[in-house]
Protein backbone atom coordinates (compact mmCIF):
# COMPACT_ATOMS: atom_id res chain seq x y z
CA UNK A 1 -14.56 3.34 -34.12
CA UNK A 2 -10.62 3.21 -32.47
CA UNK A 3 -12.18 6.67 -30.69
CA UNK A 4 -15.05 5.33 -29.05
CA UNK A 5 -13.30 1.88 -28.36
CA UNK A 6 -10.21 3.77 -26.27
CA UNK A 7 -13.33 6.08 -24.92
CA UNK A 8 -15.10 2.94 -23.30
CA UNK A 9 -11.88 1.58 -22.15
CA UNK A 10 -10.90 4.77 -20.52
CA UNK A 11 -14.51 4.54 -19.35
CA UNK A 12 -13.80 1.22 -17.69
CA UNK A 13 -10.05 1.35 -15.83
CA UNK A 14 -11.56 5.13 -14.08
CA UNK A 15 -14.52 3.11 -12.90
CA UNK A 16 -12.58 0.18 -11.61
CA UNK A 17 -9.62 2.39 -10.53
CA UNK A 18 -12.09 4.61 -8.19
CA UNK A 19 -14.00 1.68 -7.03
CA UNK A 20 -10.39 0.24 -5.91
CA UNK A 21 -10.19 3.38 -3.66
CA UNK A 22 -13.82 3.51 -2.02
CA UNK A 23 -14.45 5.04 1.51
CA UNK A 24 -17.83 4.73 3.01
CA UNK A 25 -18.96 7.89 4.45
CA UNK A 26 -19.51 7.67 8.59
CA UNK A 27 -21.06 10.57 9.92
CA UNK A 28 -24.00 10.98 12.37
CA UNK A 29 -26.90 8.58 11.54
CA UNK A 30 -24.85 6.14 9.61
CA UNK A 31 -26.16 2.54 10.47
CA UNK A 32 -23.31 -0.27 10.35
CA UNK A 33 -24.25 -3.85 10.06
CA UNK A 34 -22.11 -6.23 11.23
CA UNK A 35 -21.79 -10.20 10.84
CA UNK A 36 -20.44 -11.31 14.25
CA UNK A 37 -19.09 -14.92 15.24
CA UNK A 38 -19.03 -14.78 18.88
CA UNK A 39 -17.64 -18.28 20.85
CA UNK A 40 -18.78 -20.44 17.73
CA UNK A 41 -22.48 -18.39 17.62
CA UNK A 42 -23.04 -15.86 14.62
CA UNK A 43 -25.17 -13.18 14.97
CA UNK A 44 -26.28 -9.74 13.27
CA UNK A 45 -25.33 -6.61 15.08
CA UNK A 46 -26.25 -2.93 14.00
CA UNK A 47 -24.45 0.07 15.17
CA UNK A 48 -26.17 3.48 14.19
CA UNK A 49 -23.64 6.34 14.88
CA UNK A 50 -24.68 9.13 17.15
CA UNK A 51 -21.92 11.93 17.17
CA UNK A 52 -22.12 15.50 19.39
CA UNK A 53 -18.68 17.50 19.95
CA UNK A 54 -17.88 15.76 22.90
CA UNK A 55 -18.62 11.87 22.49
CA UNK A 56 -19.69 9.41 20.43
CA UNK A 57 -22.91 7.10 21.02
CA UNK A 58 -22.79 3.66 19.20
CA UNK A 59 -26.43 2.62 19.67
CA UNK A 60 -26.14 -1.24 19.61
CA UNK A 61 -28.71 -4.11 18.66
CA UNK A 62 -28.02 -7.03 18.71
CA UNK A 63 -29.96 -10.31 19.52
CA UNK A 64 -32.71 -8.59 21.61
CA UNK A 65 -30.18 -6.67 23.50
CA UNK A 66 -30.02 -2.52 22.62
CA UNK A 67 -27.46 -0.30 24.48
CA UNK A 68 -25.88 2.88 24.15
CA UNK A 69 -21.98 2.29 23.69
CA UNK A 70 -20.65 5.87 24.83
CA UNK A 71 -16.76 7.01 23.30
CA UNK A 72 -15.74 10.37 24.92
CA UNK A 73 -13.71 12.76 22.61
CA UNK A 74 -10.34 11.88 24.58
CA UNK A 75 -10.49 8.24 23.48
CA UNK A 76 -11.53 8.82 19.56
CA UNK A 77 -8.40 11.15 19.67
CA UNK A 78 -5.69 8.99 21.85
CA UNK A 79 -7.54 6.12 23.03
CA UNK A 80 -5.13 2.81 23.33
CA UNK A 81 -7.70 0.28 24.03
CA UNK A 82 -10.34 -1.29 22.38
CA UNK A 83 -13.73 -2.54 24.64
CA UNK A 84 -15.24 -5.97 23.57
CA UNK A 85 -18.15 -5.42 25.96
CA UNK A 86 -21.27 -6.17 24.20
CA UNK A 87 -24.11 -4.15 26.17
CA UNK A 88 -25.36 -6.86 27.45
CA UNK A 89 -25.25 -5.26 31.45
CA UNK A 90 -26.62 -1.50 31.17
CA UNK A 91 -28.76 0.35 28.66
CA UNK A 92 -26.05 2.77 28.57
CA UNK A 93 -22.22 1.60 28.76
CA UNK A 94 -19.77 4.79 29.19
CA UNK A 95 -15.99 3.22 28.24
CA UNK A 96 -13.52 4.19 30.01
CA UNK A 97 -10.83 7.15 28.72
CA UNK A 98 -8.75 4.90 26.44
CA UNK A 99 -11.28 2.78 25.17
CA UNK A 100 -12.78 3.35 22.00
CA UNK A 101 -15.47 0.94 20.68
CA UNK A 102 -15.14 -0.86 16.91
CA UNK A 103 -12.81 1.23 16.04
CA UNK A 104 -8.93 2.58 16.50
CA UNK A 105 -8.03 6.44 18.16
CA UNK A 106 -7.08 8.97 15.71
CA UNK A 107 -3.18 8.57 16.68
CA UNK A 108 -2.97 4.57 16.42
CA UNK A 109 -3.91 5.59 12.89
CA UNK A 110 -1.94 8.27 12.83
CA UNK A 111 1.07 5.66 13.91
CA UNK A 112 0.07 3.00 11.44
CA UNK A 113 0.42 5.43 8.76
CA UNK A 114 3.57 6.84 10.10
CA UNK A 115 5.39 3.92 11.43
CA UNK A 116 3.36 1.30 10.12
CA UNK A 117 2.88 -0.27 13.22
CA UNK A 118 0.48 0.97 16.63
CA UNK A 119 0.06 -0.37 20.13
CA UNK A 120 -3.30 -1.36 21.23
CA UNK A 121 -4.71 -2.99 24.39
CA UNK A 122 -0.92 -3.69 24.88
CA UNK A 123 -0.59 -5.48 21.60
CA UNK A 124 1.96 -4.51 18.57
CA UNK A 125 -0.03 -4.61 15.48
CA UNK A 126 2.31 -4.21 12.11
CA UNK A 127 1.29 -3.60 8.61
CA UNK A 128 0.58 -6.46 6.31
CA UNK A 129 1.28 -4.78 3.07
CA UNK A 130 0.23 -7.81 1.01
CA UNK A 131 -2.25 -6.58 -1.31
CA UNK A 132 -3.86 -10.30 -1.35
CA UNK A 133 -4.70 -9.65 2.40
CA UNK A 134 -5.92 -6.34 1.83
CA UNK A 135 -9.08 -6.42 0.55
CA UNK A 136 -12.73 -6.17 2.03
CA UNK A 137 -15.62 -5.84 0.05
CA UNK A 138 -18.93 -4.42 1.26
CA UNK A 139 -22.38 -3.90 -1.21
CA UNK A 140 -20.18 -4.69 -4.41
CA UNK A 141 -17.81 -1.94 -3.72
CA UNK A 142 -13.89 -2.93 -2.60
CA UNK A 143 -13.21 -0.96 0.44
CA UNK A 144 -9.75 0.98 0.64
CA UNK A 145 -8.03 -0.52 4.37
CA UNK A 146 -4.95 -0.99 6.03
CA UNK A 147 -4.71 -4.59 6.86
CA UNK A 148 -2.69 -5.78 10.20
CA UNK A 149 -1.39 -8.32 11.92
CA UNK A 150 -1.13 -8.48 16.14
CA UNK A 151 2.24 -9.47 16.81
CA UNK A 152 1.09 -11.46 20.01
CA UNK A 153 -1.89 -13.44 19.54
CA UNK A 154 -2.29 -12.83 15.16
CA UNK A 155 -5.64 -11.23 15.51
CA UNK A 156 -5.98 -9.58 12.11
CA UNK A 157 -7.92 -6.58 11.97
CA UNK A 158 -8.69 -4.44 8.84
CA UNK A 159 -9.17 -0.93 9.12
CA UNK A 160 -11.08 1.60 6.92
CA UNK A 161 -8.30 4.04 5.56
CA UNK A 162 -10.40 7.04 7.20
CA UNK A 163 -7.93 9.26 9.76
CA UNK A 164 -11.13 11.19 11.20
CA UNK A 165 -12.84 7.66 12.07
CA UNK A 166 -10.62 4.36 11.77
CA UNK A 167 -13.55 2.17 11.72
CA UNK A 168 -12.50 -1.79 12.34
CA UNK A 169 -14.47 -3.58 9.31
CA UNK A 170 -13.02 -6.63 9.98
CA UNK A 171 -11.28 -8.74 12.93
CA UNK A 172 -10.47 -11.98 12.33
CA UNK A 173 -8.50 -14.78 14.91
CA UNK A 174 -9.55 -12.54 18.12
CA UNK A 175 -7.98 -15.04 21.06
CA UNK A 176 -11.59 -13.72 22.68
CA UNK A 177 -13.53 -15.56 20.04
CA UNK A 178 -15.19 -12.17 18.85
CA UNK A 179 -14.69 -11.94 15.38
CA UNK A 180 -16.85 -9.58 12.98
CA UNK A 181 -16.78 -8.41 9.10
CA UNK A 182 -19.09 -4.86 8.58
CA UNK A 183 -21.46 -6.35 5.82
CA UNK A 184 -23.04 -3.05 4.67
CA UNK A 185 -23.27 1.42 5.72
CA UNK A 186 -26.29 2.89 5.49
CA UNK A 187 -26.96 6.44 5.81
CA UNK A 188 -30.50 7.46 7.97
């Protein structure tokens, strides 16, 4: 009886230990759904990923509208801006070289893990290594992210621990009044 007792607890603190560490998969044909409160509005907005060597195609819905958000390779790798532009003006938006779209470049993460700390769109963001603040939860399943803190304006954004793509799941106190939470990942 002690045997299959310690079993089931073993059974329980692995399943709640890997669940702790979760990392949804993004890869080409992943669809991200977003709850977005925009200026006081909230809104659904779906991103399904589109990936080739060279870019990467966010194709946006949202409200009626449907774009093409384009990322070029440069910008997933050192990109030090991030676009808020909603598709709203072209069927296909191509960001500029530094922009990258719902997401963070490869080295801002790289610096966050480093230094704990990255610049973006000319803002310092720093760790927030309180573990009450870092927590998101998506279908049931707690996500593993850094959580930060912008040293100018106290946006906080929360970031999927992912180095290849540092998905934003979360922005909260954007001075823009654009803030979103992912709600669920879906592969197509």
């Amino acid at each position: 009886m002690k045997n299959i007792i310690l079993a089931i607890l073993f059974c329980i603190t692995y399943q709640f230990g890997f669940s702790q560490n979760y990392v949804p998969s993004i890869k080409n044909n992943t669809e991200l759904s977003y709850v977005c409160k925009l200026h006081g509005q909230t809104r659904t907005l779906t991103l399904l990923t589109k990936m080739t060597k060279d870019t990467l195609v966010f194709g946006l819905e949202t409200k009626g509208v449907k774009s093409n958000i384009v990322t070029n390779q440069k910008a997933l790798k050192k990109g030090d801006a991030l676009s808020f532009n909603q598709g709203e003006y072209s069927n296909v938006l191509v960001l500029k070289p530094n922009e990258t779209f719902f997401m963070i470049s490869q080295s801002a993460y790289q610096d966050l893990v480093k230094n704990k700390k990255f610049v973006y769109n000319n803002t310092t963001y720093i760790l927030d290594e309180k573990p009450d603040k870092n927590s998101v939860v998506i279908d049931g399943k707690s996500i593993d992210v850094f959580h930060v803190i912008g040293q100018v304006d106290k946006t906080e954004i929360w970031i999927i621990k992912n180095p290849d793509f540092p998905l934003i799941c979360k922005m909260t106190e954007n001075p823009l009044g654009i803030n979103f939470t992912l709600v669920k990942v879906t592969d197509k």
